[in-house]
C-alpha atoms as a PDB file:
ATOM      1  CA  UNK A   1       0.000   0.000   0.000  1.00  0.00           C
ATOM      2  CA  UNK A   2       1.570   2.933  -1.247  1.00  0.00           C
ATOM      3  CA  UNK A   3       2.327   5.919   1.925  1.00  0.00           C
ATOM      4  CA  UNK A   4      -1.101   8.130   3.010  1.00  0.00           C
ATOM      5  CA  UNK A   5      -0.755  11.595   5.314  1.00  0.00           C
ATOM      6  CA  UNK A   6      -3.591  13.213   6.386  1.00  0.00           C
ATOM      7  CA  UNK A   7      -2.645  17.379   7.486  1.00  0.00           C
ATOM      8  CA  UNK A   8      -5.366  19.361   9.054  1.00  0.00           C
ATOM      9  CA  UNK A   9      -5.007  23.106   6.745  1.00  0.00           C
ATOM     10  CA  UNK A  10      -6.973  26.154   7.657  1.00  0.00           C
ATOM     11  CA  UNK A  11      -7.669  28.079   4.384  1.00  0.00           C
ATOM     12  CA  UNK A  12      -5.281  30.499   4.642  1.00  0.00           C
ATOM     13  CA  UNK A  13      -2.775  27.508   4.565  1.00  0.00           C
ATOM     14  CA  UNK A  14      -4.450  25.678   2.121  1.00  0.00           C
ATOM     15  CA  UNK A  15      -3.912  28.659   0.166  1.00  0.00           C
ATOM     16  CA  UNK A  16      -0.811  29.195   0.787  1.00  0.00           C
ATOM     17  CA  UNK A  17       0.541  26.073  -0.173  1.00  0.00           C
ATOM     18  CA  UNK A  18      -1.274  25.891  -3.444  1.00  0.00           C
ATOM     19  CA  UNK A  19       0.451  29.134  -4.513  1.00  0.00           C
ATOM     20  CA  UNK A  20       3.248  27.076  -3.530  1.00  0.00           C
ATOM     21  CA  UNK A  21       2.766  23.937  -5.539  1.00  0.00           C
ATOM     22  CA  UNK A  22       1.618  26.590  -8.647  1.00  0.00           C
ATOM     23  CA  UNK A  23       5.014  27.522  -8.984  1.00  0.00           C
ATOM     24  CA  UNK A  24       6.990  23.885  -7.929  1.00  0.00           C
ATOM     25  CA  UNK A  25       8.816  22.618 -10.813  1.00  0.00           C
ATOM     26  CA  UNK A  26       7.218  19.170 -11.066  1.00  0.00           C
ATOM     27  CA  UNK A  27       3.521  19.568  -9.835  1.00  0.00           C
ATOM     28  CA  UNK A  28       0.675  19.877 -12.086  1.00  0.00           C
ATOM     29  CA  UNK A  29      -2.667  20.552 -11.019  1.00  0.00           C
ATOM     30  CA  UNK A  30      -5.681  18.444 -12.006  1.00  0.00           C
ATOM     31  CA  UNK A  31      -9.713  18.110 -10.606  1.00  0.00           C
ATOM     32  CA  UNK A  32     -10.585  15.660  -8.032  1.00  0.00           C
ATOM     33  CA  UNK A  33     -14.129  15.691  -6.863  1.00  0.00           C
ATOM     34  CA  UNK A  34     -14.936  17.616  -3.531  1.00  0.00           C
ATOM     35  CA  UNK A  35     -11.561  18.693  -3.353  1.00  0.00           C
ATOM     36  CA  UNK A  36     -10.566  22.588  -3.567  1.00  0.00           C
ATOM     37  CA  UNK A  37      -7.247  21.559  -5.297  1.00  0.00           C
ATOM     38  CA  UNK A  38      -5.140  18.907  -6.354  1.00  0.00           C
ATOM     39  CA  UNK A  39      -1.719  18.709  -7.905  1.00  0.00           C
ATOM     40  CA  UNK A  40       0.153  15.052  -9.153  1.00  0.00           C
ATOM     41  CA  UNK A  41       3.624  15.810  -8.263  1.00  0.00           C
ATOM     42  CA  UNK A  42       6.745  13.319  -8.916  1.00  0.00           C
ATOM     43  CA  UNK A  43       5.666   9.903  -7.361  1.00  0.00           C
ATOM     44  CA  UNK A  44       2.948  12.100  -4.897  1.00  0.00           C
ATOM     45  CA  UNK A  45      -0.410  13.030  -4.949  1.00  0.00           C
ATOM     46  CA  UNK A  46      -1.702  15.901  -3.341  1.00  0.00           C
ATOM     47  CA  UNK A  47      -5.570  16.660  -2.906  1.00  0.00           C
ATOM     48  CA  UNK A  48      -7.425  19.712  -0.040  1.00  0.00           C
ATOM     49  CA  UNK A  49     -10.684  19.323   1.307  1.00  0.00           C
ATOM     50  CA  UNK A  50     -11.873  22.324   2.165  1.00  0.00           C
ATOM     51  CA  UNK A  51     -15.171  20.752   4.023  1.00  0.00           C
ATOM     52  CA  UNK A  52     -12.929  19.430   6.596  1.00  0.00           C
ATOM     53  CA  UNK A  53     -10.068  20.980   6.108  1.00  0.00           C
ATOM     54  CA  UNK A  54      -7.664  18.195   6.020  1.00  0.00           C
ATOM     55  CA  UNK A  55      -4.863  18.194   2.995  1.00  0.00           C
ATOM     56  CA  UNK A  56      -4.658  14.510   2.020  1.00  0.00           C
ATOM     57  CA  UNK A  57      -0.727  12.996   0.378  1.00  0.00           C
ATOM     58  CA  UNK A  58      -0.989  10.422  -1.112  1.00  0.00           C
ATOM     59  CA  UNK A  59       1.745   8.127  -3.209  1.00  0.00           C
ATOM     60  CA  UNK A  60       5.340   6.029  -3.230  1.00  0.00           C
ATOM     61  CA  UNK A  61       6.483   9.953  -2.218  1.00  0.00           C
ATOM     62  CA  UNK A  62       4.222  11.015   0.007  1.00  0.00           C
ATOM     63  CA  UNK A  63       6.495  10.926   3.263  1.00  0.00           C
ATOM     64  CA  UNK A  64       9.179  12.912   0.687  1.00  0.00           C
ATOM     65  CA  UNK A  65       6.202  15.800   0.258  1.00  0.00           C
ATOM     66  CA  UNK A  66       5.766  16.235   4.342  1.00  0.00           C
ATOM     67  CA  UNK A  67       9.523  16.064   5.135  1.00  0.00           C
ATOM     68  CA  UNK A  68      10.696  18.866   2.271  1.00  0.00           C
ATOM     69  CA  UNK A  69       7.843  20.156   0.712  1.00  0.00           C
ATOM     70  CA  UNK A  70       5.424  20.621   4.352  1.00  0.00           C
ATOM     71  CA  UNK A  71       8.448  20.161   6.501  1.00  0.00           C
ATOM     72  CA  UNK A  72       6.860  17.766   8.846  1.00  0.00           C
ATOM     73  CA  UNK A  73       8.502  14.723   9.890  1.00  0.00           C
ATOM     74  CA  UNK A  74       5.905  11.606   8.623  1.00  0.00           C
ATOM     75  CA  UNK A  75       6.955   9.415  11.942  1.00  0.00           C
ATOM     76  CA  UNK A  76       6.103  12.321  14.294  1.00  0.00           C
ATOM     77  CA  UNK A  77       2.358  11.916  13.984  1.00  0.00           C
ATOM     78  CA  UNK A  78      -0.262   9.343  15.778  1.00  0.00           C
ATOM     79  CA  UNK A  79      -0.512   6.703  13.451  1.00  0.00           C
ATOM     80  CA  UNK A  80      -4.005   5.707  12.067  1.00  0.00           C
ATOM     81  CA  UNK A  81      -5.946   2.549  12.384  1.00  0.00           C
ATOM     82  CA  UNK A  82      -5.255   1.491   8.800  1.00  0.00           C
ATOM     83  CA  UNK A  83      -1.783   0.902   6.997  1.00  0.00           C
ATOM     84  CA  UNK A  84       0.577   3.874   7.258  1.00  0.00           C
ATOM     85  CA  UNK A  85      -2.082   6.526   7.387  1.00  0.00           C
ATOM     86  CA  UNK A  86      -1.138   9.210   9.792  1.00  0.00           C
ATOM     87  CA  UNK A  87      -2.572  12.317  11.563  1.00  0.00           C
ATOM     88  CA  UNK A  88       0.216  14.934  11.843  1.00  0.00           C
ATOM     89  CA  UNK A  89      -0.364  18.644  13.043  1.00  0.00           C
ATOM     90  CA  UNK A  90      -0.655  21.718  10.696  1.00  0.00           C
ATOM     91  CA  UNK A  91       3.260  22.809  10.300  1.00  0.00           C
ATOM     92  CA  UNK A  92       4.089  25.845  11.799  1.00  0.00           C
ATOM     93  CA  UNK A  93       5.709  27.293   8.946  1.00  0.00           C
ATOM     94  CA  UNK A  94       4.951  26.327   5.465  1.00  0.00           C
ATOM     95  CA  UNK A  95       7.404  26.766   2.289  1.00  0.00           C
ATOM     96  CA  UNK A  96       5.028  29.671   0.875  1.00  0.00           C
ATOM     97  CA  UNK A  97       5.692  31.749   3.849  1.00  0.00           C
ATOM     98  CA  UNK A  98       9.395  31.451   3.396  1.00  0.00           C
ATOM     99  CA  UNK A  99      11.629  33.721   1.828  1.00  0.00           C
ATOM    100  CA  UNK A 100      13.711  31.228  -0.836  1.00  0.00           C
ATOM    101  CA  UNK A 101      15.282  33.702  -2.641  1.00  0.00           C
ATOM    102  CA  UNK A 102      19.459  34.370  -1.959  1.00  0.00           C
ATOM    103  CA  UNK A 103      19.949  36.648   1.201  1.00  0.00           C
ATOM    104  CA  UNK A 104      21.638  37.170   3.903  1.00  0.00           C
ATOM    105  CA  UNK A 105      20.169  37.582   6.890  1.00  0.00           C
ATOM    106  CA  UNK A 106      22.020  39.354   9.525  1.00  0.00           C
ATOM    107  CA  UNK A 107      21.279  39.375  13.567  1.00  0.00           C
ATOM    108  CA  UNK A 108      23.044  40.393  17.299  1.00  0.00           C
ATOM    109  CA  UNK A 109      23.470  39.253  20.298  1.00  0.00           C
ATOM    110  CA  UNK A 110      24.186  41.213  24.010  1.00  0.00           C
ATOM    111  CA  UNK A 111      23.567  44.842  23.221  1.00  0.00           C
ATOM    112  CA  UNK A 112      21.490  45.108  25.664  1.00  0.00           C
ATOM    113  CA  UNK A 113      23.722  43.053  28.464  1.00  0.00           C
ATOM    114  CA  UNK A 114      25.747  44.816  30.791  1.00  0.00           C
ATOM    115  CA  UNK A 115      28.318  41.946  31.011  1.00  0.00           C
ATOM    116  CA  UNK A 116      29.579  40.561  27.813  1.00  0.00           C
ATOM    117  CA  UNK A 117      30.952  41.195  24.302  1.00  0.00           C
ATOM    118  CA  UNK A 118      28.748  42.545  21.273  1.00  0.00           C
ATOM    119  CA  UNK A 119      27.911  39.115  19.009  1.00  0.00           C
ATOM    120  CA  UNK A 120      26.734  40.163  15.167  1.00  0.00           C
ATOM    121  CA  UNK A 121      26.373  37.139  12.885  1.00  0.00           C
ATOM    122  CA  UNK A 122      25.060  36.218   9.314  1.00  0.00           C
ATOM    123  CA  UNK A 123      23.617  33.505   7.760  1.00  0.00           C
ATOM    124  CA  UNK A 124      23.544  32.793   3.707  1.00  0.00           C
ATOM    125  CA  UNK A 125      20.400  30.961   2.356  1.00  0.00           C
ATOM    126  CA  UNK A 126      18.741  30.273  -0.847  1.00  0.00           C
ATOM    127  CA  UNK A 127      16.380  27.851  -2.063  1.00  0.00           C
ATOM    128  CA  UNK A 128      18.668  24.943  -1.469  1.00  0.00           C
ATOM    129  CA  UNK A 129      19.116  25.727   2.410  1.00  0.00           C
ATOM    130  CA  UNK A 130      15.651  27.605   3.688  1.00  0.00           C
ATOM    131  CA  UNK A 131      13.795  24.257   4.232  1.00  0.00           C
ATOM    132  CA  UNK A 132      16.503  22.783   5.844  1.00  0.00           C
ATOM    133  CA  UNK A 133      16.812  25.740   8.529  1.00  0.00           C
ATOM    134  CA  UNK A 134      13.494  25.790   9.326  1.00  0.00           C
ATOM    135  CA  UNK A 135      13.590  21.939   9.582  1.00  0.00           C
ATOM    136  CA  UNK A 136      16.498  22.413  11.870  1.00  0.00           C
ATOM    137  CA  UNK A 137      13.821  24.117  14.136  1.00  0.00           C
ATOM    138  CA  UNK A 138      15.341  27.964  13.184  1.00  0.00           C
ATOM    139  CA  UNK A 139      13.626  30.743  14.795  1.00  0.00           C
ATOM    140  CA  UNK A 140      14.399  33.864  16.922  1.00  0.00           C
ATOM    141  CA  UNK A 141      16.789  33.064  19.474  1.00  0.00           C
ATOM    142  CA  UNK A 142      15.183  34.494  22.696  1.00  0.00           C
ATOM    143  CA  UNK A 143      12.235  32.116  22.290  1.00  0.00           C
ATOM    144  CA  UNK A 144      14.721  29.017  23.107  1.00  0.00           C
ATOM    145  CA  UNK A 145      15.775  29.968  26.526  1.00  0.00           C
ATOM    146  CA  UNK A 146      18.295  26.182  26.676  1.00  0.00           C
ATOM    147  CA  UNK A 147      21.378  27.138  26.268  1.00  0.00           C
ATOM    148  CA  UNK A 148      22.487  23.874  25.255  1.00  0.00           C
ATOM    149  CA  UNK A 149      20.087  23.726  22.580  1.00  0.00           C
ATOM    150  CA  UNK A 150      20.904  26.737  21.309  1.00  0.00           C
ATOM    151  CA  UNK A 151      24.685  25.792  20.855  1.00  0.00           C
ATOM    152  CA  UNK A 152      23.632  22.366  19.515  1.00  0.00           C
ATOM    153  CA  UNK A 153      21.232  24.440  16.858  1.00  0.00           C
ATOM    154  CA  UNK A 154      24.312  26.564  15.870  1.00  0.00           C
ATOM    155  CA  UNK A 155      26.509  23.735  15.386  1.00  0.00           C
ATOM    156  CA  UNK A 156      24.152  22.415  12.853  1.00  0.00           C
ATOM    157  CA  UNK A 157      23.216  25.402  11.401  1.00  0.00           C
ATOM    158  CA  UNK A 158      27.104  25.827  10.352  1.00  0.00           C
ATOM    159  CA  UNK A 159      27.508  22.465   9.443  1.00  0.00           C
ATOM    160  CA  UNK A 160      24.659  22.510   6.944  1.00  0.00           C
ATOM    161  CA  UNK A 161      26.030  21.847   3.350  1.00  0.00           C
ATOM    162  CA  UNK A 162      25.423  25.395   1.365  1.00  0.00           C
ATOM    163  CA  UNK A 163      25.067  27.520   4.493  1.00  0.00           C
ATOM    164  CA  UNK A 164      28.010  30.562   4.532  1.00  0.00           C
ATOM    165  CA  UNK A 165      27.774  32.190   7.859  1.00  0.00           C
ATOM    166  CA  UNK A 166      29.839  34.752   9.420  1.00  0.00           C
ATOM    167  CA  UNK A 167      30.535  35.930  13.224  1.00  0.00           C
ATOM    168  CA  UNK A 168      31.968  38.696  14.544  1.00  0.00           C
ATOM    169  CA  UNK A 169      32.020  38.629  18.330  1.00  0.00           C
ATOM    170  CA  UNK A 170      33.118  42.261  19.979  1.00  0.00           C
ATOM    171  CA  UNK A 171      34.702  41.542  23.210  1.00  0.00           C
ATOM    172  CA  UNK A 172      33.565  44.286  26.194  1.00  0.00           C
ATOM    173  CA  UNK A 173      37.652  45.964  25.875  1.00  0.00           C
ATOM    174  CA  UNK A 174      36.865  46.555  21.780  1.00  0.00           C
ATOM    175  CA  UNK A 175      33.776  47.348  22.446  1.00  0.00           C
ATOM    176  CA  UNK A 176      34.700  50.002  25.074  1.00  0.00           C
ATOM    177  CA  UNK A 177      37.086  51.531  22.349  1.00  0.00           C
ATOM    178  CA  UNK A 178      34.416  51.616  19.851  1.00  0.00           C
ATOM    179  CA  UNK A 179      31.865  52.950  21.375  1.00  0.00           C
ATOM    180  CA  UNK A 180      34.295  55.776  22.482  1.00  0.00           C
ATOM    181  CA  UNK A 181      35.063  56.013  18.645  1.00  0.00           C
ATOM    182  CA  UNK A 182      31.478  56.175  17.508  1.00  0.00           C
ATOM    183  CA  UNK A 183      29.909  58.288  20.391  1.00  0.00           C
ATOM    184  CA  UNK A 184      26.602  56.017  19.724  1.00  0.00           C
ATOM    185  CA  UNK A 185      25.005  52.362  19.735  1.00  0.00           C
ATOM    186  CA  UNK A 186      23.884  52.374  16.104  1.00  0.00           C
ATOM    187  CA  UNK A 187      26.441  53.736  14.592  1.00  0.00           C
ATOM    188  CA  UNK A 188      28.700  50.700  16.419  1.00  0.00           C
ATOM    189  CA  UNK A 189      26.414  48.273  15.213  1.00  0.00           C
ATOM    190  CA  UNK A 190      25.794  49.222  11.681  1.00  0.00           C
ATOM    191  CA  UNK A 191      29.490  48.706  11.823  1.00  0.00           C
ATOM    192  CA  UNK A 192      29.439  45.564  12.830  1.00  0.00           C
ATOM    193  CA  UNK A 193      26.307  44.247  10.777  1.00  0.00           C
ATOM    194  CA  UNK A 194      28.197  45.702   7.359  1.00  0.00           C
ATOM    195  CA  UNK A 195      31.419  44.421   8.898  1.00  0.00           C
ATOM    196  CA  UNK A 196      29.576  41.064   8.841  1.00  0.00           C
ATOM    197  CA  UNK A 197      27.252  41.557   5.338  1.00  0.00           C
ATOM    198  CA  UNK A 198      30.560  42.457   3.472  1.00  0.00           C
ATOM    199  CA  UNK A 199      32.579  39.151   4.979  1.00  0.00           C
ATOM    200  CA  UNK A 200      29.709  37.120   3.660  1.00  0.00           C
ATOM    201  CA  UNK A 201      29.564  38.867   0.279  1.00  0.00           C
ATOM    202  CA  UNK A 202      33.222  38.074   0.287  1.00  0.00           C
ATOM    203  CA  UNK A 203      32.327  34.287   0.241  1.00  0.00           C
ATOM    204  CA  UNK A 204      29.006  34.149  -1.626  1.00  0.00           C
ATOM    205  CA  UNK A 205      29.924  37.468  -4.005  1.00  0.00           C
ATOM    206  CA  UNK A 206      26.802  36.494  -6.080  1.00  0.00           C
ATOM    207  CA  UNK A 207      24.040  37.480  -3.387  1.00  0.00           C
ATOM    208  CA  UNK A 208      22.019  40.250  -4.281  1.00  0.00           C
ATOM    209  CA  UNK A 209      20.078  41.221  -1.001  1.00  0.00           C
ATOM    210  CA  UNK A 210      20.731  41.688   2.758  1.00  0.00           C
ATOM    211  CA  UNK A 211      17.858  41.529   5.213  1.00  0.00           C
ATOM    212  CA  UNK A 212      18.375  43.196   9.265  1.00  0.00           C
ATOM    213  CA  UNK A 213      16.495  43.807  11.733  1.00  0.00           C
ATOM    214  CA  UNK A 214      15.992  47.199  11.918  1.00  0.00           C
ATOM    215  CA  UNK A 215      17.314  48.922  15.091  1.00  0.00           C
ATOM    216  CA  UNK A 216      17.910  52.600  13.804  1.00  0.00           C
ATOM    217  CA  UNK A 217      17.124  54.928  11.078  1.00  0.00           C
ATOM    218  CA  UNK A 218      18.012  53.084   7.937  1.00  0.00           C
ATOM    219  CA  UNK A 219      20.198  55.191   6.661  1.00  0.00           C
ATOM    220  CA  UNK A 220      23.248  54.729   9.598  1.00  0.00           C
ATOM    221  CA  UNK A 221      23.403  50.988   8.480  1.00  0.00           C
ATOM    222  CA  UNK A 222      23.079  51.586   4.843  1.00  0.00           C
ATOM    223  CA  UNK A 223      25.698  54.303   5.205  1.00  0.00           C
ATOM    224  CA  UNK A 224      28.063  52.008   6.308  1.00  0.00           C
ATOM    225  CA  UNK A 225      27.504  49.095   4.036  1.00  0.00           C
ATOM    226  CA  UNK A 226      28.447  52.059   1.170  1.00  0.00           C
ATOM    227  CA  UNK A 227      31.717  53.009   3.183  1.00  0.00           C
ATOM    228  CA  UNK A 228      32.518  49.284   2.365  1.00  0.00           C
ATOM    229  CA  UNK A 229      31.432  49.327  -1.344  1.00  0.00           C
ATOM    230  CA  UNK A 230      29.713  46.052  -1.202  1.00  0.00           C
ATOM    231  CA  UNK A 231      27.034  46.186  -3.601  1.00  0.00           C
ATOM    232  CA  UNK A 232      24.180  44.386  -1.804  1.00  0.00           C
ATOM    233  CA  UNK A 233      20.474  45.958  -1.351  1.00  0.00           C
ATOM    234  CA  UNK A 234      19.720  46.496   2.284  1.00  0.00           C
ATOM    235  CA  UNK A 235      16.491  45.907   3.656  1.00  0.00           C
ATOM    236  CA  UNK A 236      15.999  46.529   7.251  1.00  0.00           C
ATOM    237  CA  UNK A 237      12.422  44.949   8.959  1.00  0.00           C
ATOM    238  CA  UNK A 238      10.617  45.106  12.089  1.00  0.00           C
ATOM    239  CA  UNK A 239      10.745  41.628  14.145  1.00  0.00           C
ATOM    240  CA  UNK A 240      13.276  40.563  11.121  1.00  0.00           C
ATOM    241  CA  UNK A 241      13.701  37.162  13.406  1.00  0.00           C
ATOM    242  CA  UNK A 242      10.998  35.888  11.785  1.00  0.00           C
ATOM    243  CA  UNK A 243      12.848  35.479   8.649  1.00  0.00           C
ATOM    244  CA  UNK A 244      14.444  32.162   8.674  1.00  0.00           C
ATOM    245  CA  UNK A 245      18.477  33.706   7.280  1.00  0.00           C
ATOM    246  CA  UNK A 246      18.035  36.301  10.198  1.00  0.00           C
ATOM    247  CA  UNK A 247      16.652  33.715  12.837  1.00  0.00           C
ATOM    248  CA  UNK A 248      19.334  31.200  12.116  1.00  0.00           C
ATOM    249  CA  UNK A 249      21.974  33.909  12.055  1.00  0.00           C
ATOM    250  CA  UNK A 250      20.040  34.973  15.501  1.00  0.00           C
ATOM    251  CA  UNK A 251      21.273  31.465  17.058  1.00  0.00           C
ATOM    252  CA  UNK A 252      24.767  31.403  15.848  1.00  0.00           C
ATOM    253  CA  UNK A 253      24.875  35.308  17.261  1.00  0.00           C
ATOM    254  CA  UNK A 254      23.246  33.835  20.953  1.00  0.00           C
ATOM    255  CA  UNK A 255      25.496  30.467  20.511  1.00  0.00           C
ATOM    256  CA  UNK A 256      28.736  32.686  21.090  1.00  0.00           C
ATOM    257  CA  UNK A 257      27.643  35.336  23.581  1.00  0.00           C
ATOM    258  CA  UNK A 258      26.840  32.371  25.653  1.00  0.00           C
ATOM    259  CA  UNK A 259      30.292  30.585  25.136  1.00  0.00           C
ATOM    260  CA  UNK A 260      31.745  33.686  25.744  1.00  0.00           C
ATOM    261  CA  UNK A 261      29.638  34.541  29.568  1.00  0.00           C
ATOM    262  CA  UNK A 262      30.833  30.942  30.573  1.00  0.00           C
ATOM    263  CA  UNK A 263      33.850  31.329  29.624  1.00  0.00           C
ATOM    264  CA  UNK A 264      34.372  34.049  31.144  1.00  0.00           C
ATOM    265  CA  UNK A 265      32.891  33.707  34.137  1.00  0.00           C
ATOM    266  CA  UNK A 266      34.812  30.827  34.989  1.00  0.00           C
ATOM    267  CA  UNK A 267      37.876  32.532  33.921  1.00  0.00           C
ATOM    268  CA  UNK A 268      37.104  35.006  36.273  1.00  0.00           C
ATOM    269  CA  UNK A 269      35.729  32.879  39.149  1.00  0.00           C
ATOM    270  CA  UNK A 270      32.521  35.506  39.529  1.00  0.00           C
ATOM    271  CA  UNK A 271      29.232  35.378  38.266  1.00  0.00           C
ATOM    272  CA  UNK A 272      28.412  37.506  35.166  1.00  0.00           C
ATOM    273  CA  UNK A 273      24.485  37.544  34.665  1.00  0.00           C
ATOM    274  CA  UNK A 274      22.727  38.775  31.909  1.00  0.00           C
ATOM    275  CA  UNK A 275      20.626  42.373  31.348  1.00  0.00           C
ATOM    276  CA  UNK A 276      21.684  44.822  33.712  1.00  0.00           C
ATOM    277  CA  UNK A 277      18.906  44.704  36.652  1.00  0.00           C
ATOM    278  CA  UNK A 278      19.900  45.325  40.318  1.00  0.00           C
ATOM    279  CA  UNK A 279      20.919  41.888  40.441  1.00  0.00           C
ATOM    280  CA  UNK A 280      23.971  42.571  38.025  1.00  0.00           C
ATOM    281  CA  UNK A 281      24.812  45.648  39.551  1.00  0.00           C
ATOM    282  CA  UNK A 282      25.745  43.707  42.807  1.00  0.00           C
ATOM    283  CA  UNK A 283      27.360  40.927  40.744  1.00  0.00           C
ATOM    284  CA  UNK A 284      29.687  43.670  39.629  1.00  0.00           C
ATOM    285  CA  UNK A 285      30.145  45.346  42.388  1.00  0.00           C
ATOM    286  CA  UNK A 286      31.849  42.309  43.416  1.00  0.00           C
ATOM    287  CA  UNK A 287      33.907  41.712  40.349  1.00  0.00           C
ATOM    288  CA  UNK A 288      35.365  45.359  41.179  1.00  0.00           C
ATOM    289  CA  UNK A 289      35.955  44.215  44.398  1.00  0.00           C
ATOM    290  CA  UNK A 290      37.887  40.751  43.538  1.00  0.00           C
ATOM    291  CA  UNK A 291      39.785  42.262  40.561  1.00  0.00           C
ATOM    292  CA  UNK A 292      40.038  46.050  40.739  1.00  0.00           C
ATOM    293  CA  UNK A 293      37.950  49.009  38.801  1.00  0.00           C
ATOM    294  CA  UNK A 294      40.555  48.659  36.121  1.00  0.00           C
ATOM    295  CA  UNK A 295      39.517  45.065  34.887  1.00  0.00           C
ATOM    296  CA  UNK A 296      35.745  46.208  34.736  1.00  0.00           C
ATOM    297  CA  UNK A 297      36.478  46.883  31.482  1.00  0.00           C
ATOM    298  CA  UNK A 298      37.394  43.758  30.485  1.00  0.00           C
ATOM    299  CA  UNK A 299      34.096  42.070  31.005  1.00  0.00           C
ATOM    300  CA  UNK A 300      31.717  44.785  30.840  1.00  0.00           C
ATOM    301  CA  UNK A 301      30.408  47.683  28.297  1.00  0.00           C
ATOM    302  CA  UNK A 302      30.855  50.841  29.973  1.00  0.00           C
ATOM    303  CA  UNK A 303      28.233  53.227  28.738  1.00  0.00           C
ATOM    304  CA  UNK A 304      25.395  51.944  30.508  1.00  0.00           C
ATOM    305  CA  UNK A 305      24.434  53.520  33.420  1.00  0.00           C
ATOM    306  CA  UNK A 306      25.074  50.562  35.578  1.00  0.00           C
ATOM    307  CA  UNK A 307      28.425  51.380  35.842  1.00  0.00           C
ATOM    308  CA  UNK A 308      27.722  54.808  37.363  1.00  0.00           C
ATOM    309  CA  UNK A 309      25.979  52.708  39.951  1.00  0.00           C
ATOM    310  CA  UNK A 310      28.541  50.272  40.046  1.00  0.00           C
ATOM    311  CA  UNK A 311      31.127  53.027  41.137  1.00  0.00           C
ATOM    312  CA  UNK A 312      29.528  54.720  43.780  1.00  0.00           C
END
């Protein structure tokens, strides 16, 4: 018996993916009865029923469709009464919501951490490597609060054939001196993210777009992309996380701030915690106290007002 799936769609899905399978080399649409759509596709056949809004995939390459084409794993669903039938939930992201064409999609890490180094990183992907990075699980890194699972995301985010990435990680001295060179946040990181967007050029020169999230008035980033002559158009979004270049390029930027705060801490023998509440105040208050004013500097960005605090 050749592989059934059954997906539960809402129409906006539905939708979605048949705008999807419209423009999939391979897939041709064709009638079924009571079905809203149906497409044969190589070894798959794929029919919606709006009435109860299930998507039914059917064929020798129907677990093939969910894994790359819905990006749901075929054994991860409750398995029907009958043959290999099986009952998966509606993916969270489908293909026609992603962004396939070549970008780069750039992200930080620890701007807003008192302790800590400055972490900007970018991520290459294309049509060969968006479905895998979204199968990896990529998404903004502040909604996976494991550490461990973010490094073990960024390990195979890097080690995904076609993926270029780049990271720059700022350590709190260099960051210190820039920040006294700039005179301002976004200045320093629009350095940083064209620092990073002109690496990655570097290695995939054929890229024509660069997607940020935008944290300042576009024209400080774009600004300094020009200083670099890269020719790459900018585009700077809102919640740009939700992109899956900047979300995976989110992870590798989180992955290495947190090496770095263990790292360091240990090296240190004090606790460095993140943001810069009351709590980290205290814990640097007692840094000072173990290893002098002077070495504050070292481990900490010294603009923020915490340090005022800190001092007293």
């Amino acid at each position: 018996m050749a592989n059934q799936h059954t997906v539960q769609l809402s129409p906006t899905e539905a939708q979605q993916l048949r705008n999807k399978l419209q423009q999939r080399a391979g897939f041709q649409e064709s009638k079924r009865d009571f079905a809203d759509f149906c497409f044969e596709g190589p070894r798959v056949n794929v029919a919606y029923f709006p009435k109860k809004g299930k998507l039914l995939v059917q064929g020798a390459g129907a677990d093939e469709f969910m894994e790359f084409v819905l990006l749901v794993n075929p054994q991860s669903g409750i398995s029907a009464v009958t043959g290999k039938n099986t009952t998966v939930e509606s993916p969270k992201v489908l293909p026609s919501t992603l962004d396939i064409t070549p970008h780069f999609g750039v992200d930080e890490s620890g701007k807003g951490d008192y302790f800590g180094p400055l972490v900007i990183a970018g991520v290459y992907s294309d049509e060969r490597t968006a479905e895998a990075l979204v199968k990896l699980g990529c998404r903004d890194s502040k909604s996976i609060p494991d550490d461990n699972k973010i490094a073990s995301m960024a390990a195979k985010v890097m080690a995904l054939p076609g993926v270029a990435y780049e990271v720059v990680c700022i350590g709190p001295k260099r960051y210190n001196e820039l920040y006294a060179e700039f005179g301002n946040l976004n200045r320093l990181l629009a350095w940083g993210h064209a620092r990073v967007i002109a690496a990655l050029h570097e290695k995939v020169p054929t890229c024509p777009r660069a997607l940020s999230d935008k944290f300042a008035n576009e024209w400080v980033l774009y600004h300094a992309l020009k200083k670099r002559n890269v020719p790459v158009k900018l585009e700077q979004r809102v919640r740009g996380e939700s992109d899956v270049a900047v979300a995976a390029a989110s992870i590798l930027a989180r992955a290495r701030f947190v090496k770095w705060m263990k790292d360091a801490a240990v090296a240190s023998g004090c606790s460095l915690p993140l943001g810069c509440s009351p709590h980290v105040t205290k814990a640097a208050r007692v840094f000072v106290s173990t290893h002098g004013q002077e070495r504050l500097a070292d481990v900490a960005k010294l603009h923020f007002k915490t340090t005022a605090n800190v001092l007293k």
